[in-house]
N, C-alpha and C. Protein backbone atom coordinates (compact mmCIF):
# COMPACT_ATOMS: atom_id res chain seq x y z
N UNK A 1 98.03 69.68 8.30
CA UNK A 1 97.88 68.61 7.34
C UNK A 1 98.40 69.09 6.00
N UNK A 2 99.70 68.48 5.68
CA UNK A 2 99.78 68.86 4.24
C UNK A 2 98.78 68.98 3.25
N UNK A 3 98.31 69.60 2.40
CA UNK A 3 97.24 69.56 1.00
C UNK A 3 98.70 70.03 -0.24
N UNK A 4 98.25 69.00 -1.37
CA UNK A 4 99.24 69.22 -2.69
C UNK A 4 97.70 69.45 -3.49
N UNK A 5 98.49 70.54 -4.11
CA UNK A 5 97.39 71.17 -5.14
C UNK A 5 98.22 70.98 -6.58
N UNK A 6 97.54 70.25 -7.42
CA UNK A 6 98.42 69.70 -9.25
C UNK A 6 97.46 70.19 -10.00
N UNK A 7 97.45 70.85 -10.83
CA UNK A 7 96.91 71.60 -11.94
C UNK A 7 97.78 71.55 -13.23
N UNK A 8 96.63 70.69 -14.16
CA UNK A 8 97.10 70.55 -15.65
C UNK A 8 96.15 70.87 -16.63
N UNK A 9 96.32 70.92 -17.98
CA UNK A 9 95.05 70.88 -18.68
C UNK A 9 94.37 70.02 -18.65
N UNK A 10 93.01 70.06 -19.16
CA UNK A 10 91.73 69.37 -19.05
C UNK A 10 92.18 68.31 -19.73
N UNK A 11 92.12 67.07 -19.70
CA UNK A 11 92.01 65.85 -20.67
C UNK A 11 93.53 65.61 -20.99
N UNK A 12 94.49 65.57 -20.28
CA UNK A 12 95.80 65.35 -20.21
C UNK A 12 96.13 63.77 -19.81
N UNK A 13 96.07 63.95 -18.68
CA UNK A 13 95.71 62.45 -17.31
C UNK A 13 94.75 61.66 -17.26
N UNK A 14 95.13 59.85 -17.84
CA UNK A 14 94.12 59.04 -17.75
C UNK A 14 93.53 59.10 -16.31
N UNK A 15 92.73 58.43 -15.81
CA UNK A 15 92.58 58.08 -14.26
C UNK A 15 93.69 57.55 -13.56
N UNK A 16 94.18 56.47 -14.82
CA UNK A 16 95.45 55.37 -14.07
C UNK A 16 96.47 56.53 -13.89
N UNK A 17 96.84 57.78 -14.46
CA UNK A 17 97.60 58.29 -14.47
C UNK A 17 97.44 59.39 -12.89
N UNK A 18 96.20 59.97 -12.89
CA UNK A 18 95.79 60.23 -11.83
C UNK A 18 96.09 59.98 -10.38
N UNK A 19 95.35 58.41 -10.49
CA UNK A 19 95.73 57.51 -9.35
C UNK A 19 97.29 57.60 -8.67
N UNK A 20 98.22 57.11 -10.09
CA UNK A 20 99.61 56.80 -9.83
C UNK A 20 100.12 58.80 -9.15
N UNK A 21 99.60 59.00 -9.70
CA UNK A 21 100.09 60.28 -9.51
C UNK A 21 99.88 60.57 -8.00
N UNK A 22 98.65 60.82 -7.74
CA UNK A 22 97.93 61.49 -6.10
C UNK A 22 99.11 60.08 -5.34
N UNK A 23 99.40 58.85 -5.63
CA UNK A 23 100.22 57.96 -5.12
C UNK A 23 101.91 58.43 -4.96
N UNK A 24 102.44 58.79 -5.73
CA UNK A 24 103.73 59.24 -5.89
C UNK A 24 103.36 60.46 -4.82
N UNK A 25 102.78 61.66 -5.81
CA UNK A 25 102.72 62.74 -4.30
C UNK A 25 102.83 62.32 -2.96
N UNK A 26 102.08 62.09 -2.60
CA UNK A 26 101.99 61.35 -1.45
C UNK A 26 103.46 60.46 -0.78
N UNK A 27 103.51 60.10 -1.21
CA UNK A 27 104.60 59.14 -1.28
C UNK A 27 105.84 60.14 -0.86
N UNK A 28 106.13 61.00 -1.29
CA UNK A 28 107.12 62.09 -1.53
C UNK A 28 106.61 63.08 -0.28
N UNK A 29 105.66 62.81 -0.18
CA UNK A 29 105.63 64.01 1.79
C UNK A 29 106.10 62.76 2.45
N UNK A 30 105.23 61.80 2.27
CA UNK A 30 105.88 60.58 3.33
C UNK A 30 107.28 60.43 3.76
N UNK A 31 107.93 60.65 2.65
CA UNK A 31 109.13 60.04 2.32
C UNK A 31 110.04 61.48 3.19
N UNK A 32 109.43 62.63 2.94
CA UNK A 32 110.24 63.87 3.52
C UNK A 32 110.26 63.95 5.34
N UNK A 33 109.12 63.84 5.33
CA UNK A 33 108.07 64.16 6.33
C UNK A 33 107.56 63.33 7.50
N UNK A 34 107.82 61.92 6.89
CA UNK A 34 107.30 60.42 7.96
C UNK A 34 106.14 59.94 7.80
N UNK A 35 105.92 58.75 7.78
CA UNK A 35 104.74 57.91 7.96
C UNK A 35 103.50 58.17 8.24
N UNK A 36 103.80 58.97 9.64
CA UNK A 36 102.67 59.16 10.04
C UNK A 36 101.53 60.30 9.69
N UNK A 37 102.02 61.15 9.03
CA UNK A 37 101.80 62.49 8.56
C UNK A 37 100.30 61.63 6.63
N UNK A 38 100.65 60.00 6.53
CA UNK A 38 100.23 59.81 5.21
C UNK A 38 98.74 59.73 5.65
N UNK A 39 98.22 59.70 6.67
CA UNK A 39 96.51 59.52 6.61
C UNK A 39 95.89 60.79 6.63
N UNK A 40 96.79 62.17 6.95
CA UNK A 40 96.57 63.57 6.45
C UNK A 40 96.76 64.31 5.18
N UNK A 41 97.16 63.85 4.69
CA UNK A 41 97.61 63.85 3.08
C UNK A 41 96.61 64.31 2.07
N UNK A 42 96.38 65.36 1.68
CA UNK A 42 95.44 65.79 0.82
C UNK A 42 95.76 65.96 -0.38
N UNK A 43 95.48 65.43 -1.92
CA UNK A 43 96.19 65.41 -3.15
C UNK A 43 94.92 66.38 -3.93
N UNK A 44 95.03 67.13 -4.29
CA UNK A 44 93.90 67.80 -5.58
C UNK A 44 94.56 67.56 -6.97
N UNK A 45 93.50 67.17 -7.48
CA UNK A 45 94.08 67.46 -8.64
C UNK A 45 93.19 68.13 -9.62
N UNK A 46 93.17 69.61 -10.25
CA UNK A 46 92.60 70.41 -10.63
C UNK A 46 92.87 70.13 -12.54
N UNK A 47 92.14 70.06 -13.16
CA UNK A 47 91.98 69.66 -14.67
C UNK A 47 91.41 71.57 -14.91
N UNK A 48 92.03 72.32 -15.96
CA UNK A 48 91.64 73.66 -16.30
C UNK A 48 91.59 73.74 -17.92
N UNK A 49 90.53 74.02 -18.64
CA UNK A 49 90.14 73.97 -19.90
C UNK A 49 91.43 74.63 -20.90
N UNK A 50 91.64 73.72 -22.12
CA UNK A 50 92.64 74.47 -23.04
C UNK A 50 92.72 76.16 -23.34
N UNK A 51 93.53 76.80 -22.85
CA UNK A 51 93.06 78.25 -23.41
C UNK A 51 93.66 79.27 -22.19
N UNK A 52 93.87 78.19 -20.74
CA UNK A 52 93.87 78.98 -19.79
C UNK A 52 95.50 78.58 -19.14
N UNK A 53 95.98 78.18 -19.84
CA UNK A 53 97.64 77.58 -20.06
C UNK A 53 98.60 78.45 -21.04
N UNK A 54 99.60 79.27 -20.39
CA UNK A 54 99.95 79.69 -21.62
C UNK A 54 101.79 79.71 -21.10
N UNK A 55 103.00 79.87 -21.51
CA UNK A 55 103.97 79.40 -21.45
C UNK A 55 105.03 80.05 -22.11
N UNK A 56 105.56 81.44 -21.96
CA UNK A 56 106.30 82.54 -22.40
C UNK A 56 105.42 83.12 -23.74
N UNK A 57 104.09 83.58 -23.08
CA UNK A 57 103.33 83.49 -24.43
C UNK A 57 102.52 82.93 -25.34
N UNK A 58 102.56 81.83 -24.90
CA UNK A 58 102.57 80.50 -26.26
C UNK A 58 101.22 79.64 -25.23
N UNK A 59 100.10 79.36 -25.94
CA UNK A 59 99.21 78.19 -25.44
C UNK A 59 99.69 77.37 -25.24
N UNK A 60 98.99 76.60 -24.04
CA UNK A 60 99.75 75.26 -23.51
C UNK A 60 98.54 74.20 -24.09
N UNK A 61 98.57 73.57 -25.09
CA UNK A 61 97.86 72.90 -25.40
C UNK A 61 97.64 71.23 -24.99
N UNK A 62 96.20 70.32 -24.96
CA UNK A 62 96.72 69.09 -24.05
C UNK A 62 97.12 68.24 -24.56
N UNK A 63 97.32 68.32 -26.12
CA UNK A 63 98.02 67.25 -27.20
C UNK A 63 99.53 67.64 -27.21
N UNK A 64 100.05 68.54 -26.64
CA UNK A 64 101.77 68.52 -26.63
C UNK A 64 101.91 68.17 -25.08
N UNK A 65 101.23 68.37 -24.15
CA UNK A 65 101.51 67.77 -22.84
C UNK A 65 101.43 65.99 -23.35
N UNK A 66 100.09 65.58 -23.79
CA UNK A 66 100.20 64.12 -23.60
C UNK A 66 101.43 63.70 -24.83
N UNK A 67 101.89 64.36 -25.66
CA UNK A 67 103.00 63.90 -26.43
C UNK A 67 104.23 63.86 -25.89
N UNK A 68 104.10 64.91 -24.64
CA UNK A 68 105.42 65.13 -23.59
C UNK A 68 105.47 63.52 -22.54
N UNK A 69 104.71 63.52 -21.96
CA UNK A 69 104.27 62.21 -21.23
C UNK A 69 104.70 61.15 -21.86
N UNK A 70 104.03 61.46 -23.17
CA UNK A 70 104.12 58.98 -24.13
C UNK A 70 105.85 59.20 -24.32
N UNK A 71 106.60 60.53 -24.80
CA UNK A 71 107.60 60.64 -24.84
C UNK A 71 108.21 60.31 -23.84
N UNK A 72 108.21 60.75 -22.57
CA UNK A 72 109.01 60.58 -21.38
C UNK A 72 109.19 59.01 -20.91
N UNK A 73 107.64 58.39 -21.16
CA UNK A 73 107.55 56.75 -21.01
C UNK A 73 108.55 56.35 -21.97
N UNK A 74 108.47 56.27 -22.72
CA UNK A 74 109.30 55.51 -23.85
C UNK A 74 110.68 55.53 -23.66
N UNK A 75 111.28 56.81 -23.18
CA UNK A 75 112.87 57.28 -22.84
C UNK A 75 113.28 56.58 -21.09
N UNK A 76 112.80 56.28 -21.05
CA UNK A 76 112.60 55.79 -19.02
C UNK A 76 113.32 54.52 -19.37
């Protein structure tokens, strides 16, 4: 059974964002993998407190992720 394991900072991802998300994953084994494989489908999605993100050095903080996100919407 496939399992997708997504790990971001804490307080990044609305629910709706969540949702759409564990949906797309999913979607993307389906899409590799076949149909039938989607009622085995395991999505985690792991939320890890600011502090424990870090990025050639540098904190990964969850106000430049969600500024990365509203950015990416807007450019789409």
């Amino acid at each position: 059974m496939p399992f997708i394991t997504y790990t971001t900072v804490e307080g990044v991802l609305t629910e709706e964002q969540k949702a759409a998300l564990s949906t797309a994953l999913t979607a993307a084994v389906t899409d590799t993998l076949g149909e039938k494989l989607k009622p085995n489908i395991w999505v985690t999605l792991n939320e890890a407190p600011e502090g424990n993100f870090y990025i050639g050095g540098h904190p990964l903080k969850a106000k430049m992720l969600k500024n990365l996100i509203n950015t990416s919407d807007t450019n789409a």
